[in-house]
Protein backbone atom coordinates (compact mmCIF):
# COMPACT_ATOMS: atom_id res chain seq x y z
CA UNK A 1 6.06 16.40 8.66
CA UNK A 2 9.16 16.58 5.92
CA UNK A 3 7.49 15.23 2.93
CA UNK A 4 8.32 15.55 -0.92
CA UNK A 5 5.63 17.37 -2.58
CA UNK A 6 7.05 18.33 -6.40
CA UNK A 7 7.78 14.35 -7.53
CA UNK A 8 6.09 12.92 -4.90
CA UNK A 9 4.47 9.35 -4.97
CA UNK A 10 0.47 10.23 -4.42
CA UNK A 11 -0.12 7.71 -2.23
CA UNK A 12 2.19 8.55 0.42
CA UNK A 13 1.26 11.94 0.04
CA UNK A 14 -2.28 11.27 0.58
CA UNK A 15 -1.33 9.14 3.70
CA UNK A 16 0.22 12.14 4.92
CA UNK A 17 -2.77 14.24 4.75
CA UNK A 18 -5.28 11.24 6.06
CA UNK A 19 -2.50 11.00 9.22
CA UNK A 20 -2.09 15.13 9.67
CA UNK A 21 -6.38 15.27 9.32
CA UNK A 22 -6.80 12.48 12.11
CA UNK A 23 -4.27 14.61 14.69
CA UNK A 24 -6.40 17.25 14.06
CA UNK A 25 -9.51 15.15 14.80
CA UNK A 26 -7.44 14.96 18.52
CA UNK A 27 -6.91 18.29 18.96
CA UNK A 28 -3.31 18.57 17.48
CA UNK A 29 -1.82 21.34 15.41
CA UNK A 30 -0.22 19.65 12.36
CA UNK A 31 1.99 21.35 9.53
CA UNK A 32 3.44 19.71 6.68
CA UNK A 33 7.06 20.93 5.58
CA UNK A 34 7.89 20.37 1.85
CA UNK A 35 10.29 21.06 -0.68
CA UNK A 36 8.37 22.08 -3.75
CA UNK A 37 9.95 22.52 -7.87
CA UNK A 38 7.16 24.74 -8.35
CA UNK A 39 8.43 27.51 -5.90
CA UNK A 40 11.83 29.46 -6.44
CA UNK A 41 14.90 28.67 -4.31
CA UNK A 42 15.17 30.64 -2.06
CA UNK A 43 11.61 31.11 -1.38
CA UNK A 44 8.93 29.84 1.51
CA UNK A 45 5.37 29.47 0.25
CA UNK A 46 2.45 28.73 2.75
CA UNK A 47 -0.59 27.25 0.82
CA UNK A 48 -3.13 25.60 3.56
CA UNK A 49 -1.04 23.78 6.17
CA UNK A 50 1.71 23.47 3.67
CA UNK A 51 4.92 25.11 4.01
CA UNK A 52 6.38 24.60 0.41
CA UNK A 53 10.46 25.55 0.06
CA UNK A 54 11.08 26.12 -2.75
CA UNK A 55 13.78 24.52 -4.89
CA UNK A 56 13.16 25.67 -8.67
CA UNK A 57 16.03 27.01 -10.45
CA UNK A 58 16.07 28.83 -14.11
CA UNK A 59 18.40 29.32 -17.16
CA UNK A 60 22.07 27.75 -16.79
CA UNK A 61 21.78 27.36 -13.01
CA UNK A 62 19.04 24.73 -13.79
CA UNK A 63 21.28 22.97 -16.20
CA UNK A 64 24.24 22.65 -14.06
CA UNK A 65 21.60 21.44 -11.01
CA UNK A 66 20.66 18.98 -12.71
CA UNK A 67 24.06 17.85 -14.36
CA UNK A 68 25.42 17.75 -11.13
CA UNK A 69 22.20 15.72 -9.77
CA UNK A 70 23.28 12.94 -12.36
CA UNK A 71 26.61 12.73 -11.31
CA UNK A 72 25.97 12.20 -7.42
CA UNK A 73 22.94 9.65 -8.56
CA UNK A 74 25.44 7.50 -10.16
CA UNK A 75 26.64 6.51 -6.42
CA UNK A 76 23.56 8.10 -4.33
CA UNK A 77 20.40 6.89 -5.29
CA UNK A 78 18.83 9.56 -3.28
CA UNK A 79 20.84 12.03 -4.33
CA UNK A 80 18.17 14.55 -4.55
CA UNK A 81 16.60 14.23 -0.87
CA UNK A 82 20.56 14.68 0.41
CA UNK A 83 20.90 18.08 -0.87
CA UNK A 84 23.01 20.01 1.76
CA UNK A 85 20.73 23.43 0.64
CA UNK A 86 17.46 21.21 0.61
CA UNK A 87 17.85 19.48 4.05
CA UNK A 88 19.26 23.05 4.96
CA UNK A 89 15.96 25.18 3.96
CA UNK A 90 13.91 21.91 5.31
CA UNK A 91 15.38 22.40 8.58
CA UNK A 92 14.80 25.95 9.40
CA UNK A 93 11.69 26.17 8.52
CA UNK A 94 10.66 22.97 11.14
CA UNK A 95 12.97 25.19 13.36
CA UNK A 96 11.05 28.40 12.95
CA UNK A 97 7.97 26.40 13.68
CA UNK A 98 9.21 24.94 16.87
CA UNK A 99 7.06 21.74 16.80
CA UNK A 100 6.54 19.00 19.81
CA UNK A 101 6.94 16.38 17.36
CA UNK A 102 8.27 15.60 14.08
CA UNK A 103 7.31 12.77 11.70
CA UNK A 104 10.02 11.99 8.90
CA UNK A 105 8.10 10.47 6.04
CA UNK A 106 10.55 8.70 4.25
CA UNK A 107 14.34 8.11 6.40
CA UNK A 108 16.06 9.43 3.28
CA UNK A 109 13.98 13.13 4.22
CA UNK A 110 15.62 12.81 7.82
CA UNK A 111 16.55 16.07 8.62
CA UNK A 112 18.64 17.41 12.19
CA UNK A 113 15.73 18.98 14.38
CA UNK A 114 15.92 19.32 18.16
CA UNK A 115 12.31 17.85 18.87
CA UNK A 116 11.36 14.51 18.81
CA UNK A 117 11.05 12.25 15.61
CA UNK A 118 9.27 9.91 14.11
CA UNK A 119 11.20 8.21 11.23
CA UNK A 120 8.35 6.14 9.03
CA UNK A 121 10.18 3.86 7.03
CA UNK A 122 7.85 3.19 4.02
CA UNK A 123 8.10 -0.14 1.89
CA UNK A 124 11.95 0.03 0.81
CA UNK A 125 11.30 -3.86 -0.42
CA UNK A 126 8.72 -2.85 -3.14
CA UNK A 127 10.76 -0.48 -5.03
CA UNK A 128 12.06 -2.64 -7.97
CA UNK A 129 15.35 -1.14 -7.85
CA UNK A 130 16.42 -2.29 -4.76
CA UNK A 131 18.15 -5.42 -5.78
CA UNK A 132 19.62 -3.81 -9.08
CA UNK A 133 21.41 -1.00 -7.56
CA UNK A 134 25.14 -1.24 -7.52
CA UNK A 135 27.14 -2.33 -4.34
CA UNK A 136 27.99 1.37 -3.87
CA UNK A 137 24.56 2.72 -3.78
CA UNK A 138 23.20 0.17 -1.33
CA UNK A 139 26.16 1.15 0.52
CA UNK A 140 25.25 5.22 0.40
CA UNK A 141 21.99 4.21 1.01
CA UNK A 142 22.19 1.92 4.28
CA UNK A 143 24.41 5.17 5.87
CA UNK A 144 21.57 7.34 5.52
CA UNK A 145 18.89 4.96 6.57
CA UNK A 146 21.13 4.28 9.80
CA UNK A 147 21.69 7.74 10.37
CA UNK A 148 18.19 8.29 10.85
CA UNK A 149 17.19 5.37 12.42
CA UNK A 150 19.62 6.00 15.12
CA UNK A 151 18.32 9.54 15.29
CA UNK A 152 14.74 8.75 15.33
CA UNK A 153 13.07 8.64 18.52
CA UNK A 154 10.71 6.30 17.03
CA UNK A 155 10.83 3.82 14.03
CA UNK A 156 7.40 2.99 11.87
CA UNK A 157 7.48 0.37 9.40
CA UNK A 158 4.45 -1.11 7.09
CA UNK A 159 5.33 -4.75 6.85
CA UNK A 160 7.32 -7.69 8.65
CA UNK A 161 9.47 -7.94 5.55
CA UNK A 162 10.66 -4.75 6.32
CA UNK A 163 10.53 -5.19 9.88
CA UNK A 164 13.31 -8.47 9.52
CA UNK A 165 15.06 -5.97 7.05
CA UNK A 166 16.20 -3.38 9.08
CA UNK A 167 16.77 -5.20 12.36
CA UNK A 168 19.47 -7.23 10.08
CA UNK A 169 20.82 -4.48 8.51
CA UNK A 170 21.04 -2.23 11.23
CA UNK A 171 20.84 -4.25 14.26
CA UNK A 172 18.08 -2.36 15.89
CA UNK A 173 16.19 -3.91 18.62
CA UNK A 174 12.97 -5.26 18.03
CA UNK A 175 11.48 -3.15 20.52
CA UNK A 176 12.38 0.06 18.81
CA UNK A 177 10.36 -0.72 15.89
CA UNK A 178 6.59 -0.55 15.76
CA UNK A 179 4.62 -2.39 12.61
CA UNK A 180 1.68 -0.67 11.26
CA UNK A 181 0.73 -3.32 8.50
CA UNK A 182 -0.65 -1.60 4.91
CA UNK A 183 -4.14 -1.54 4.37
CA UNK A 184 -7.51 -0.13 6.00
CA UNK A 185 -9.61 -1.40 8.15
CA UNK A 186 -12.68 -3.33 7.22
CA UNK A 187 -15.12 -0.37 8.67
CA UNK A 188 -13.03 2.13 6.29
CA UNK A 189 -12.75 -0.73 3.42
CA UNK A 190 -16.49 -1.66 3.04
CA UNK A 191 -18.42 -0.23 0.41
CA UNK A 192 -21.69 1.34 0.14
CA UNK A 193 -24.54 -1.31 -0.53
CA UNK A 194 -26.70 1.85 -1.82
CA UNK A 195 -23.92 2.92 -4.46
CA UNK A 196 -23.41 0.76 -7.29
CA UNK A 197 -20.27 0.75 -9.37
CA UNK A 198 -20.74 3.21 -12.51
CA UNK A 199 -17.43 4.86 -13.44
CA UNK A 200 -13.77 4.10 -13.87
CA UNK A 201 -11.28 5.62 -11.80
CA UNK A 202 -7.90 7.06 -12.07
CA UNK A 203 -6.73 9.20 -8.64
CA UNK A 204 -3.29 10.33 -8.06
CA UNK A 205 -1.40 13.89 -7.73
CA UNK A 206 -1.33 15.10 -10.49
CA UNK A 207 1.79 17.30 -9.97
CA UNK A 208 3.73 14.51 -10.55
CA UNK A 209 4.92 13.92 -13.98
CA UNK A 210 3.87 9.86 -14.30
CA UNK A 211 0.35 10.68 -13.08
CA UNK A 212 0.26 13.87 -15.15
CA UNK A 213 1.13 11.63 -18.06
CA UNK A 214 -1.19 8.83 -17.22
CA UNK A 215 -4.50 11.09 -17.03
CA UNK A 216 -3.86 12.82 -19.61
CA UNK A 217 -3.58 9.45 -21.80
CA UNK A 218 -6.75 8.62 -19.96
CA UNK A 219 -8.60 11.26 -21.41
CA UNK A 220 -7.65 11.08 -25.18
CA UNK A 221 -8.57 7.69 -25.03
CA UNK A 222 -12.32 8.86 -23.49
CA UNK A 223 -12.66 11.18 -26.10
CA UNK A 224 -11.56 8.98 -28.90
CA UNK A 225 -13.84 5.88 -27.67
CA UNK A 226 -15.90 7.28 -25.08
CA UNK A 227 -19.36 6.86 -26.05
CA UNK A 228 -18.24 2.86 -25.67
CA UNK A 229 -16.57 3.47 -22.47
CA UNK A 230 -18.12 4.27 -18.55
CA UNK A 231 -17.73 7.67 -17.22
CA UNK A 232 -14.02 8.63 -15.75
CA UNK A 233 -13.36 10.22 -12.82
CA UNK A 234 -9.71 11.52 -12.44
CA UNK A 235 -9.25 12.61 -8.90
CA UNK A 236 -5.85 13.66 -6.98
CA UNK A 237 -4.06 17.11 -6.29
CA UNK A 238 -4.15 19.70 -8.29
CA UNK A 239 -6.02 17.78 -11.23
CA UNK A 240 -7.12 21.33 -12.17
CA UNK A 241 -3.95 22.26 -14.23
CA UNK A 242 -5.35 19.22 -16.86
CA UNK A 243 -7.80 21.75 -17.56
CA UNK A 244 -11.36 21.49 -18.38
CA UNK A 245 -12.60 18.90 -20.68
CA UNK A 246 -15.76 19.23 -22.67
CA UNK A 247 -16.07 15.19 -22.86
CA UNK A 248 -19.04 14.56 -20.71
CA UNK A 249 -18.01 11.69 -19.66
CA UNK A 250 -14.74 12.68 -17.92
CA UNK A 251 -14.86 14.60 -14.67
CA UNK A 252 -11.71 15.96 -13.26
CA UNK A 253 -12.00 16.47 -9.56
CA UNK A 254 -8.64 17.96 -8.03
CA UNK A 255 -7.93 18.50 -4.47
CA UNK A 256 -10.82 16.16 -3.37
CA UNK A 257 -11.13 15.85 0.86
CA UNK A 258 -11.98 12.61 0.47
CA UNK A 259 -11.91 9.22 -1.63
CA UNK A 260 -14.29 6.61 -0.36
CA UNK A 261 -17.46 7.80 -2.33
CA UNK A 262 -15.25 7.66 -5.43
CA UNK A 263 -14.15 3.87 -4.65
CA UNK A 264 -17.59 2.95 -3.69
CA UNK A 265 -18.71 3.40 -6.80
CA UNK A 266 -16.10 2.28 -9.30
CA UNK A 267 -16.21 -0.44 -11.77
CA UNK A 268 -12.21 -0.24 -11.67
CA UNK A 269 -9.24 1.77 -10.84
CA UNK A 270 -7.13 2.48 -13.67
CA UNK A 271 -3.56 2.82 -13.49
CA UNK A 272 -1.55 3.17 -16.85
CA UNK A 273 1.90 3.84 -15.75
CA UNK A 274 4.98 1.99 -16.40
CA UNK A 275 7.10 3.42 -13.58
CA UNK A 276 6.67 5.56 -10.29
CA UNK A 277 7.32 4.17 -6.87
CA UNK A 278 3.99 4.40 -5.65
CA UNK A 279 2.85 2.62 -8.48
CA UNK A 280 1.93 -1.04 -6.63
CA UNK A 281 0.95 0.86 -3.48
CA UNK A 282 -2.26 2.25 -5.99
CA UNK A 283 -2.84 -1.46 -6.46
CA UNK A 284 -2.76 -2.57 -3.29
CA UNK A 285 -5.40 0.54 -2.17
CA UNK A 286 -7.68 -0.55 -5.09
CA UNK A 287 -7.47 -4.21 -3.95
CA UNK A 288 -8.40 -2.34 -0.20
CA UNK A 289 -11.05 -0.78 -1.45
CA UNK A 290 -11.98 -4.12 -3.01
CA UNK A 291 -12.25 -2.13 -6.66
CA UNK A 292 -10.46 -4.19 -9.97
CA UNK A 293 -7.76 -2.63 -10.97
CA UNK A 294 -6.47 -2.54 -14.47
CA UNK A 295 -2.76 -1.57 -15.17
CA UNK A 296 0.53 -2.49 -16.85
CA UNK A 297 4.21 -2.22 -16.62
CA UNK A 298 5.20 -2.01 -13.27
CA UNK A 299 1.76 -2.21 -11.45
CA UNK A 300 1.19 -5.65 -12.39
CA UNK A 301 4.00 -7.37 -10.26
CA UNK A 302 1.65 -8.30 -7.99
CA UNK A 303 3.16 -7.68 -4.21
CA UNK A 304 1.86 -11.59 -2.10
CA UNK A 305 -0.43 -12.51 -4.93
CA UNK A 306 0.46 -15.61 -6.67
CA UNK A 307 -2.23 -16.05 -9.37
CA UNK A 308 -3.88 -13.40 -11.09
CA UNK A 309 -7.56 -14.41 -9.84
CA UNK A 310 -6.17 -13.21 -6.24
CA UNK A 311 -6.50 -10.06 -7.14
CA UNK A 312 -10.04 -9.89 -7.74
C-alpha cells in the first residue's frame, strides 16, 4: 500500500490502517510502503508494518529541493508525489517485498510494479482547488490520473460524483469502476447507550503540520479557559511529540488502535484548521459518528448539506 505518511491527510491515513487491520482479520499479510520527511534520503526505515523511505534532505540540498519543488508546482500540482527519485525508492522497496497485490492510495502515488493494483481514487471533487487550478495543471493532472487508471487492475472510487467524473474524463467503462460510498455502517456508527458524551475531541496525525498546529492551539486555549471548558482528548499518530501537558483536563493519546470509544463519548469534534485536504472528510466522520462538529475555514463548506441544521 503506497501511501504518504510525512504530510499526509489523517483520515486517509487512518483508512489505510482500518483497511490493512481488516486483511489481517482474513488471514492476509499487509505492508504499508511510505515515503516519510522524517527519514534521510537515501534511507529505508521499518517501524511496525511500515516501510518509511525516506526523503529528508539538509543544508543547501534542502533549499534547492524545495526551490525546484516550486517551480514544477507552478504547472504540476502534484509535483511532489511525481518525483522520479520518490516513485523510484517507492518502487523497489514494493519490489523487494514481492507482494500478490498492491493498493495505490491516491492515483497520483501510482507507481510501476509487476503485481496487481488497486488504484483507489479518493474524493478529487472535494479538494477546493480543483476548479481554480490553471488549464495547464488540470492538464498535468488528468495524464497522471489516466496513466494509472489504465494501469490499475482495479479502480475504487468513494462517490457517484466521482464515479460520472472519471468515466467522462477518461472514458473508462462503467464496469471497471467499483463505488464504495463514504461513511460507516450503522453497526460501526451507533454509539454506546452506556457512555454519555463528556469531552471534546480533536483526532488527527499529528505529524502533519495543520493538525500539529491545530492541537497545539487547542491546548493553549484549555489552559487559558479550561476550568470553563469539558475535558479534551487529542488523539491521532504520534500525538506524543506535543509533549506532556500538566492541564488536567487535556489528555493526549497518540497512536490509539482504535476510535469508537473516543466518539462515543464526545460532546463534539473539534476541528480548527483553515486548510488541509482532509479537512471536510473529519467532518463528514464526525457527522458518521453522529458527534457535532465545530470548525472554521475550510471545514465548514458543508459537502450535500444545504442548511446548517443538517448537520446536526
Amino acid at each position: 500500500m503506497p501511501h504518504s505518511i510525512g504530510g499526509a491527510n489523517s483520515g486517509d491515513r487512518a483508512r489505510t490502517r482500518a483497511l490493512a487491520d481488516e486483511l489481517r482479520t482474513l488471514g492476509h499479510n499487509v505492508a504499508i510502503v511510505a515515503p516519510s520527511w522524517d527519514v534521510m534520503r537515501g534511507d529505508v526505515k521499518l517501524v511496525g508494518d511500515e516501510y518509511l523511505v525516506g526523503q529528508s534532505r539538509t543544508g543547501f540540498a534542502k533549499v534547492i529541493w524545495r526551490a525546484s519543488l516550486a517551480l514544477r508546482r507552478l504547472y504540476d500540482p502534484n509535483a511532489l508525489h511525481h518525483s522520479g527519485h520518490l516513485r523510484s525508492s517507492l518502487g523497489k522497496v514494493v519490489a523487494e517485498l514481492m507482494p500478490d497485490v498492491v493498493d495505490v492510495q491516491h492515483s497520483y502515488w501510482h507507481i510501476d510494479v509487476a503485481a496487481p493494483t488497486v488504484v483507489t481514487v479518493h474524493n478529487v471533487l472535494a479538494n477546493p482547488s480543483f476548479d481554480s487550478r490553471s488549464r495547464a495543471q488540470r492538464r498535468v493532472r488528468n495524464r497522471y490520473e489516466s496513466k494509472a487508471l489504465r494501469d490499475g487492475d482495479v479502480i475504487v472510487v468513494f462517490s457517484n460524483q466521482e464515479f460520472d467524473r472519471l468515466t467522462a474524463a477518461h472514458h473508462i467503462s462503467d464496469d471497471d469502476i467499483s463505488i464504495v460510498e463514504i461513511g460507516h455502517p450503522a453497526t460501526i456508527a451507533d454509539r454506546s447507550p452506556q457512555a454519555p458524551p463528556e469531552h471534546a475531541l480533536f483526532v488527527g496525525s499529528i505529524d502533519y503540520g495543520p493538525n500539529r498546529d491545530a492541537a497545539q492551539r487547542l491546548v493553549r486555549l484549555w489552559d487559558k479557559e479550561g476550568v470553563h471548558l469539558p475535558p479534551l482528548y487529542i488523539v491521532g499518530r504520534r500525538a506524543s511529540v506535543l509533549g506532556e501537558t500538566s492541564n488536567t483536563k487535556v489528555q493526549i493519546v497518540s497512536d490509539a488502535p482504535e476510535l469508537k470509544s473516543y466518539y462515543d463519548t464526545a460532546i463534539a469534534a473539534l476541528m480548527p484548521l483553515n486548510h488541509g485536504g482532509g479537512v471536510r472528510l473529519k467532518a463528514l466522520e464526525a457527522m458518521a459518528w453522529r458527534v457535532p462538529y465545530r470548525g472554521h475555514g475550510i471545514s465548514r463548506r458543508r459537502p450535500g448539506a444545504r442548511s446548517r441544521r443538517e448537520l446536526y
